[in-house]
PDB file of N, CA and C in Angstrom:
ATOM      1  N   UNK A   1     180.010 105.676 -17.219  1.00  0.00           N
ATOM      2  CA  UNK A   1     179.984 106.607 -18.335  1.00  0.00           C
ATOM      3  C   UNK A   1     180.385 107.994 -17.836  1.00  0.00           C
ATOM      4  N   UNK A   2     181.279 108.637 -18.731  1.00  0.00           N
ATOM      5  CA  UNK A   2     181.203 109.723 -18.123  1.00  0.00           C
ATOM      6  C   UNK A   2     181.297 110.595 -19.277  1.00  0.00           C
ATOM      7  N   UNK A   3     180.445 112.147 -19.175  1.00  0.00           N
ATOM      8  CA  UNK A   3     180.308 113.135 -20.312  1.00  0.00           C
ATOM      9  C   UNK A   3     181.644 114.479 -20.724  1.00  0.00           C
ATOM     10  N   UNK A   4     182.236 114.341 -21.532  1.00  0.00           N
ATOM     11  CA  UNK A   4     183.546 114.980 -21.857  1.00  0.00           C
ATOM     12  C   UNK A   4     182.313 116.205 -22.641  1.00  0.00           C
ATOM     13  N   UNK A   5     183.193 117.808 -22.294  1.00  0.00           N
ATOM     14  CA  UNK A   5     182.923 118.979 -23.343  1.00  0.00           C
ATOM     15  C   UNK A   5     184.175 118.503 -23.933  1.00  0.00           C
ATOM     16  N   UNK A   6     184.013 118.860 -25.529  1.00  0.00           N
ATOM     17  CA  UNK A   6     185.043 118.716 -26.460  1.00  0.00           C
ATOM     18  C   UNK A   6     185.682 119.618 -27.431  1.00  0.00           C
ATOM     19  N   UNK A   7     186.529 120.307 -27.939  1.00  0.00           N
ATOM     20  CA  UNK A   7     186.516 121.638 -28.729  1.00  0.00           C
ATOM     21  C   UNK A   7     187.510 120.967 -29.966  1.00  0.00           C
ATOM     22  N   UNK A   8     187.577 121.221 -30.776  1.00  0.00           N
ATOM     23  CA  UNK A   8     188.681 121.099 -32.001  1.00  0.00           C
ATOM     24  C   UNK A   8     189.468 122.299 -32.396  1.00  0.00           C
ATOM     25  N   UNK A   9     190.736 122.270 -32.962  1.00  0.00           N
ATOM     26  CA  UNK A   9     190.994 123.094 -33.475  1.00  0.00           C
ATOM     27  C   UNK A   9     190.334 124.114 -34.265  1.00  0.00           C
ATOM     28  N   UNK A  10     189.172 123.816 -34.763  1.00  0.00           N
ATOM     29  CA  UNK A  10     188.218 124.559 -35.782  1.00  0.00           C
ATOM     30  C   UNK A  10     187.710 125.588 -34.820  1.00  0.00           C
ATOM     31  N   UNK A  11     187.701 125.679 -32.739  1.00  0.00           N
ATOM     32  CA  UNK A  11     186.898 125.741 -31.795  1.00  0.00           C
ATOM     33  C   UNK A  11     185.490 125.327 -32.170  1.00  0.00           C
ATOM     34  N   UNK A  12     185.163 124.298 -32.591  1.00  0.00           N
ATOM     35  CA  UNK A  12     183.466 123.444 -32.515  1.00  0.00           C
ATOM     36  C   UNK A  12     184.084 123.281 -31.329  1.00  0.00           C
ATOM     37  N   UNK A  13     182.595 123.576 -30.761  1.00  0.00           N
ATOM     38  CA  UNK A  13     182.111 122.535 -28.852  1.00  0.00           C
ATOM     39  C   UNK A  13     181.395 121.625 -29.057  1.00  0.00           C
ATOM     40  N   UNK A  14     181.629 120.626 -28.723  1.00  0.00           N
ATOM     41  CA  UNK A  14     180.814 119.693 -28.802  1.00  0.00           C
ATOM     42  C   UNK A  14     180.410 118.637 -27.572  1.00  0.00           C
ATOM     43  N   UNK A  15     179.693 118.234 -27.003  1.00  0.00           N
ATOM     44  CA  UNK A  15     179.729 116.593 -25.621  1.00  0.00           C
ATOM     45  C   UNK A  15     179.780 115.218 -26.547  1.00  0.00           C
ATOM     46  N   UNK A  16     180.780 114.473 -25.921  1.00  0.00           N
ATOM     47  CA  UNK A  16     180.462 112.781 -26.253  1.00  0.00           C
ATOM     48  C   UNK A  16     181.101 112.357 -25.043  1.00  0.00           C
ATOM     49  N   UNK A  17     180.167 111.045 -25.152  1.00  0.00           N
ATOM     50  CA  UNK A  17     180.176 110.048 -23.834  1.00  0.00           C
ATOM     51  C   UNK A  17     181.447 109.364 -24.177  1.00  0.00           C
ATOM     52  N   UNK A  18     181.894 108.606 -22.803  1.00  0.00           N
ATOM     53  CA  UNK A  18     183.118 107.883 -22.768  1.00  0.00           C
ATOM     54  C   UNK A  18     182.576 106.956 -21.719  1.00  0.00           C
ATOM     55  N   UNK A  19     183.046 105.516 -21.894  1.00  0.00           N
ATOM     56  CA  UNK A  19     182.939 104.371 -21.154  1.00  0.00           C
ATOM     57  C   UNK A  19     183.665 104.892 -19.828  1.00  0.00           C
ATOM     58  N   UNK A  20     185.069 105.328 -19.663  1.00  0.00           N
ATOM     59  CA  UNK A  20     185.376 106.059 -18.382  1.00  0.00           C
ATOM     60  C   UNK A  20     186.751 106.909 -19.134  1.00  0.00           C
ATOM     61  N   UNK A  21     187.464 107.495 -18.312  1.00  0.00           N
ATOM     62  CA  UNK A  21     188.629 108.469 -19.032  1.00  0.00           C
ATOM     63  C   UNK A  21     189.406 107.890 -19.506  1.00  0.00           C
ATOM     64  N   UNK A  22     189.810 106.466 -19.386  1.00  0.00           N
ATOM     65  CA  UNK A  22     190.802 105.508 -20.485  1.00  0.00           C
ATOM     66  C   UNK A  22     190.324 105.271 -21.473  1.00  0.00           C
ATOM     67  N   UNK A  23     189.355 105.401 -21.953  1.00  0.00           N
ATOM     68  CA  UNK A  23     188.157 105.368 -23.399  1.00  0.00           C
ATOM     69  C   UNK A  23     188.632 106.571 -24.034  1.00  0.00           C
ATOM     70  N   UNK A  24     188.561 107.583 -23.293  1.00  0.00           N
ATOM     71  CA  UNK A  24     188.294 108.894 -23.880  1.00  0.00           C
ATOM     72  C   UNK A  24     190.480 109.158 -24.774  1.00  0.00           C
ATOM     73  N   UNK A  25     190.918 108.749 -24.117  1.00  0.00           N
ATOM     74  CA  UNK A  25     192.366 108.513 -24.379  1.00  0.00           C
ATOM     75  C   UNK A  25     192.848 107.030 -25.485  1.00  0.00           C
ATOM     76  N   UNK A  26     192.272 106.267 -24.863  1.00  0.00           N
ATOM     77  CA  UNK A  26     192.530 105.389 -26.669  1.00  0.00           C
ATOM     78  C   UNK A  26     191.282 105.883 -27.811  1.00  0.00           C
ATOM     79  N   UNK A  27     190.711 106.614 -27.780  1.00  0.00           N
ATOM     80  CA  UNK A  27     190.158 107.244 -29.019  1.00  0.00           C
ATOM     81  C   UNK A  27     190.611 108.322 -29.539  1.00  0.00           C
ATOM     82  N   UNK A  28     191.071 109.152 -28.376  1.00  0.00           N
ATOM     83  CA  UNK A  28     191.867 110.244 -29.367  1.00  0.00           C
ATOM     84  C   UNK A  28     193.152 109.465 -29.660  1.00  0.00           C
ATOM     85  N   UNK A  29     193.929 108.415 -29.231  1.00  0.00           N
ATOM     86  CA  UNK A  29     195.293 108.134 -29.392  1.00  0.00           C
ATOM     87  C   UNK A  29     195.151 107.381 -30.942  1.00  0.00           C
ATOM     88  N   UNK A  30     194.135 106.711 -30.887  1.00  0.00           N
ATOM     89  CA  UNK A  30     193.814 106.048 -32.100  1.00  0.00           C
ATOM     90  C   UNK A  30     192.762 106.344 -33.385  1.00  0.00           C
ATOM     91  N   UNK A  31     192.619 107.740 -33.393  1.00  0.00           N
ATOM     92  CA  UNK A  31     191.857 108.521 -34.176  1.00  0.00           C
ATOM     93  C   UNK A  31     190.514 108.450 -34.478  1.00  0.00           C
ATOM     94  N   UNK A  32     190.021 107.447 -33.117  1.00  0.00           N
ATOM     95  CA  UNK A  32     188.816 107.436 -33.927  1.00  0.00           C
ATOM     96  C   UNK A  32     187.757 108.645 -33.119  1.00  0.00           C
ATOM     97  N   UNK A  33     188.395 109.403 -32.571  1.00  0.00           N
ATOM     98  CA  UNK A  33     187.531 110.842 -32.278  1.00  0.00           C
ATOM     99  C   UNK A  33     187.644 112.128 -32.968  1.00  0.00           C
ATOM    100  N   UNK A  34     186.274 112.151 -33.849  1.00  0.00           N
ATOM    101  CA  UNK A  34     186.385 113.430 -34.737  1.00  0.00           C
ATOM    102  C   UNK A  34     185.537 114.630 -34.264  1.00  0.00           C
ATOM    103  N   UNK A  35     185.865 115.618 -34.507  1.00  0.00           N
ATOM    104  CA  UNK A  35     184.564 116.664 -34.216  1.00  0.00           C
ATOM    105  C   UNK A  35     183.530 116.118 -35.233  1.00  0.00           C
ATOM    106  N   UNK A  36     182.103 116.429 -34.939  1.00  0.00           N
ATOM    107  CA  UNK A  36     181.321 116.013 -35.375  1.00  0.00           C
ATOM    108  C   UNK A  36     180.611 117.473 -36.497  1.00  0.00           C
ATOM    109  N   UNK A  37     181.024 118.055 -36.715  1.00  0.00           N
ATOM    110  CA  UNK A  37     181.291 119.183 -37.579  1.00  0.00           C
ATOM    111  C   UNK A  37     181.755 119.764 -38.935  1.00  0.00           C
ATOM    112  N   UNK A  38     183.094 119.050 -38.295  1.00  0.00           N
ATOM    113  CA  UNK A  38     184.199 119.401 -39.445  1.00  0.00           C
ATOM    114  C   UNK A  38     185.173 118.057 -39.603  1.00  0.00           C
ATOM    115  N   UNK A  39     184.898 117.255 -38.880  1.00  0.00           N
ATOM    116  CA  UNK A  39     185.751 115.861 -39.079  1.00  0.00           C
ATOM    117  C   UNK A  39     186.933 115.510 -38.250  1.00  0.00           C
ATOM    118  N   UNK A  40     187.575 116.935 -38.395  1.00  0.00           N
ATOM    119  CA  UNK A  40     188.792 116.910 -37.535  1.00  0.00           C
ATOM    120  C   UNK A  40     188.890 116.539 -36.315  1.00  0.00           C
ATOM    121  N   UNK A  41     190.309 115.910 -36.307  1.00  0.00           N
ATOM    122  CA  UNK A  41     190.795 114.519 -35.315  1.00  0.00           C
ATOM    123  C   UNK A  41     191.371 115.033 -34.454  1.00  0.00           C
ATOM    124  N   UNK A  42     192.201 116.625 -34.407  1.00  0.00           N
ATOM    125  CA  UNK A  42     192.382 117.473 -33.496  1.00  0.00           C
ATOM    126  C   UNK A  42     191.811 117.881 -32.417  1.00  0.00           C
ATOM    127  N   UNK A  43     191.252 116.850 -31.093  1.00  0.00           N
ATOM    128  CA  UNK A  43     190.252 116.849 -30.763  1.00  0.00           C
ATOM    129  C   UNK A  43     190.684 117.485 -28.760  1.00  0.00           C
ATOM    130  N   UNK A  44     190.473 118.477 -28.421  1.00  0.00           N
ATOM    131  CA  UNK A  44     190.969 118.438 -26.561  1.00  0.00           C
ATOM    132  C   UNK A  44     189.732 118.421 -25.696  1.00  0.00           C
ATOM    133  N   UNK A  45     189.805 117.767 -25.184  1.00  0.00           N
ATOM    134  CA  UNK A  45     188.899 118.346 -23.539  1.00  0.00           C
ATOM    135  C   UNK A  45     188.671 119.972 -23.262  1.00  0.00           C
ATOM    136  N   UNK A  46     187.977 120.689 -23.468  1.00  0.00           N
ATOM    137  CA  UNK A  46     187.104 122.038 -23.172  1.00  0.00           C
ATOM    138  C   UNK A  46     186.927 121.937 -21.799  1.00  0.00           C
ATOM    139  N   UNK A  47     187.212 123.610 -21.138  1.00  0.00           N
ATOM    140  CA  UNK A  47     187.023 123.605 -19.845  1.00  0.00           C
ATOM    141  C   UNK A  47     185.816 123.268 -19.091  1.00  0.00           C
ATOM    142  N   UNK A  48     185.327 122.737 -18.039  1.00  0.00           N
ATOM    143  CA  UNK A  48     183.910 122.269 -18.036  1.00  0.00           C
ATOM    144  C   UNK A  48     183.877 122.821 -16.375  1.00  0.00           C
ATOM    145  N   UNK A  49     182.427 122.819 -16.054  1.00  0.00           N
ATOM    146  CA  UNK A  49     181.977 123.503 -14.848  1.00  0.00           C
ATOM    147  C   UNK A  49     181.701 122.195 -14.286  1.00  0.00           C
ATOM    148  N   UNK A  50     181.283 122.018 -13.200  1.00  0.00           N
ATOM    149  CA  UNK A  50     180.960 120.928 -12.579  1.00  0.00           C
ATOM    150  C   UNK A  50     179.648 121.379 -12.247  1.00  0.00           C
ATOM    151  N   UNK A  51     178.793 119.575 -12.280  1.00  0.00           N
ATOM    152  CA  UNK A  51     177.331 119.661 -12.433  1.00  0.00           C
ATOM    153  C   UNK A  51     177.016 119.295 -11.126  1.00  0.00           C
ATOM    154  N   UNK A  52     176.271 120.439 -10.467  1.00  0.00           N
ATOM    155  CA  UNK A  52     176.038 119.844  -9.260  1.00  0.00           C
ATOM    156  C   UNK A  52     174.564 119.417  -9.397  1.00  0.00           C
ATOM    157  N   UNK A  53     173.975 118.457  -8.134  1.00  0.00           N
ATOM    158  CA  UNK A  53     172.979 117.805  -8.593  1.00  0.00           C
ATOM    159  C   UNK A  53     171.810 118.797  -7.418  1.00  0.00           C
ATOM    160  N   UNK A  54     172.501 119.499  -6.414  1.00  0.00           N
ATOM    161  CA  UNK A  54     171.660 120.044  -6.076  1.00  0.00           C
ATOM    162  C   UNK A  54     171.617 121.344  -6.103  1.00  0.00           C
ATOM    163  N   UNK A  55     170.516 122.412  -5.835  1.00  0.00           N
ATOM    164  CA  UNK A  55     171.262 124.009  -5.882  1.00  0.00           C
ATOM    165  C   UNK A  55     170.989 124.641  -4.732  1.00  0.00           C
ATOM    166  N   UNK A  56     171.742 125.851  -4.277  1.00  0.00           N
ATOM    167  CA  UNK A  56     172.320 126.518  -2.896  1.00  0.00           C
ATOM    168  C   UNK A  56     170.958 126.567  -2.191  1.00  0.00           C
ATOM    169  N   UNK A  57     169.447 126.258  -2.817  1.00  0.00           N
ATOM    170  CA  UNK A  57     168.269 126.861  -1.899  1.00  0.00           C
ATOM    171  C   UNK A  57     167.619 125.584  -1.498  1.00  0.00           C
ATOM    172  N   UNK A  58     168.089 124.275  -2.651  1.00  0.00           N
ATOM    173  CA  UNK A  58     167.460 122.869  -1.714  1.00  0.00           C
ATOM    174  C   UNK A  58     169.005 122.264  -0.266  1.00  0.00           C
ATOM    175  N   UNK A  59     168.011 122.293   1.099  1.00  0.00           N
ATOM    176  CA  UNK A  59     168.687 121.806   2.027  1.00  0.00           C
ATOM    177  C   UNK A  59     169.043 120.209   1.640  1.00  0.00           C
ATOM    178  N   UNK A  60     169.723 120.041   2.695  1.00  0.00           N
ATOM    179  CA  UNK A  60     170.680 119.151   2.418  1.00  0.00           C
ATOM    180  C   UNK A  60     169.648 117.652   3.226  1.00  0.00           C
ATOM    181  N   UNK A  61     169.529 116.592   2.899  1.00  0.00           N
ATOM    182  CA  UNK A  61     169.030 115.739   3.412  1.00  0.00           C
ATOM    183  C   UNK A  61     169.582 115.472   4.870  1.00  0.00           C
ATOM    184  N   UNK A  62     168.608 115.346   5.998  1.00  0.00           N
ATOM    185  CA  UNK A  62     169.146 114.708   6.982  1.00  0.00           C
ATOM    186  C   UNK A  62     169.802 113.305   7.111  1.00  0.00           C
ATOM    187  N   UNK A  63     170.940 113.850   8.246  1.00  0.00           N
ATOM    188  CA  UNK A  63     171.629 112.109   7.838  1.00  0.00           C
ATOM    189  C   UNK A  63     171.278 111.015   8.965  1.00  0.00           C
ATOM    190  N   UNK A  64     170.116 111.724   9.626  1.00  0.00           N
ATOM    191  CA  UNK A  64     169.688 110.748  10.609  1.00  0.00           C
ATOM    192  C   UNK A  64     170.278 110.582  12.156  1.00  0.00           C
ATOM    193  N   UNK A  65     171.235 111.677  12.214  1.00  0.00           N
ATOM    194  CA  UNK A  65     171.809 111.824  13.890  1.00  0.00           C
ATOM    195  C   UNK A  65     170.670 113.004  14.576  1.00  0.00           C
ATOM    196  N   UNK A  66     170.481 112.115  15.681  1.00  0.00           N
ATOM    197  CA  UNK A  66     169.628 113.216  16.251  1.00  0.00           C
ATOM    198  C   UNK A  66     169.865 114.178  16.554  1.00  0.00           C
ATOM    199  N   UNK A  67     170.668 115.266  16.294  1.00  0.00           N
ATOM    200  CA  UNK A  67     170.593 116.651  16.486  1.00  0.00           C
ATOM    201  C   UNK A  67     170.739 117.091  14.769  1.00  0.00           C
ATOM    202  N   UNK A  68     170.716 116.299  14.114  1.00  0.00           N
ATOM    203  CA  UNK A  68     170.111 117.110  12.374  1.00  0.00           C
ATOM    204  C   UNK A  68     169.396 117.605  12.144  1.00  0.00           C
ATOM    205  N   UNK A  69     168.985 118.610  11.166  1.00  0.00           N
ATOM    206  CA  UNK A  69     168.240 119.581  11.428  1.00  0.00           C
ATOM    207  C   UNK A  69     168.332 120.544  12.340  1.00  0.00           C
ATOM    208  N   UNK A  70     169.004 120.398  13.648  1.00  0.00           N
ATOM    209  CA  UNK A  70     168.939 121.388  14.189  1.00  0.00           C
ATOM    210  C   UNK A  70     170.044 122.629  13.706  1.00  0.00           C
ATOM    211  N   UNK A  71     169.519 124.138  14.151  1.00  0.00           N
ATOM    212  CA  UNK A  71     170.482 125.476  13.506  1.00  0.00           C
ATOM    213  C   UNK A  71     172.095 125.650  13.839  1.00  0.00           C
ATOM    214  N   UNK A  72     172.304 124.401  14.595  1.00  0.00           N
ATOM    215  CA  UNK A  72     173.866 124.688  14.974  1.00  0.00           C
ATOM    216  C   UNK A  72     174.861 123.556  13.995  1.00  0.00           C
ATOM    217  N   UNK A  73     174.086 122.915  12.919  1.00  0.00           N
ATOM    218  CA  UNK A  73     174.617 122.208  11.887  1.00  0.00           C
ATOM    219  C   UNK A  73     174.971 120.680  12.366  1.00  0.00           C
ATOM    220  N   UNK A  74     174.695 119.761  11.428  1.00  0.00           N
ATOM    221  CA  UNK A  74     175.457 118.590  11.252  1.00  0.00           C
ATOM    222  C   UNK A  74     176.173 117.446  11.901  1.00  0.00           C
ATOM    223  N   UNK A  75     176.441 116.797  13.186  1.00  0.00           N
ATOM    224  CA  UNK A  75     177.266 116.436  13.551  1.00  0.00           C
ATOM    225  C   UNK A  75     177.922 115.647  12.680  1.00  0.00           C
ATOM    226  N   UNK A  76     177.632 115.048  12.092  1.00  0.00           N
ATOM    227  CA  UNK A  76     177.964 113.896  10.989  1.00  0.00           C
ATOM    228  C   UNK A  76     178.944 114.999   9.685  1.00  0.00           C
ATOM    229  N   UNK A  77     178.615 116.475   9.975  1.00  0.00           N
ATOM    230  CA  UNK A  77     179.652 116.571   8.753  1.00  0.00           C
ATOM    231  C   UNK A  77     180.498 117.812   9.667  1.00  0.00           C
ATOM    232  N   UNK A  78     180.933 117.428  10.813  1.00  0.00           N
ATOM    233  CA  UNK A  78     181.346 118.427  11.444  1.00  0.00           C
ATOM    234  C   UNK A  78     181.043 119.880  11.790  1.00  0.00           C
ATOM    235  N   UNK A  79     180.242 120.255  11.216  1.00  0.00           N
ATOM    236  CA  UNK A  79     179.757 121.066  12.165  1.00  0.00           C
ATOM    237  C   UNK A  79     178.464 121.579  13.306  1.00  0.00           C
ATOM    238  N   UNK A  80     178.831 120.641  14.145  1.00  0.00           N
ATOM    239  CA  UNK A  80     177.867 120.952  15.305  1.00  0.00           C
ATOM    240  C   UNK A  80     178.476 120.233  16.049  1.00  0.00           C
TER     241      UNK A  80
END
């Protein structure tokens, strides 16, 4: 599944789910995506931010090489 922002010509924003991005393309190709608003079939992809799942103050899980955790970083993601 994946979550599309959506705008219409009217600019309504709106989210709807899609089975994956070839879903999201035979529904607008075949009209059955309306704004949920105003009806209209005029329907684009809205610019979207990316959702990150963690934020800049939770650390990063150790990946289990023994020098992780330590202050000179990572071996496993290059730096250390």
């Amino acid at each position: 599944m994946i979550l599309y922002s959506l705008r219409c010509t009217c600019d309504h924003e709106f989210d709807e789910w899609f089975d994956n991005m070839a879903d999201y393309d035979r529904r607008k190709a075949d009209g059955t995506l309306a704004c949920p608003a105003c009806g209209g079939h005029q329907v684009a992809k809205a610019i979207m931010a990316p959702r990150v799942g963690k934020t800049a103050d939770t650390p990063a899980a150790p990946c289990g090489a023994p020098s992780c955790g330590n202050p000179g970083g990572c071996p496993m993601m290059g730096m250390g």
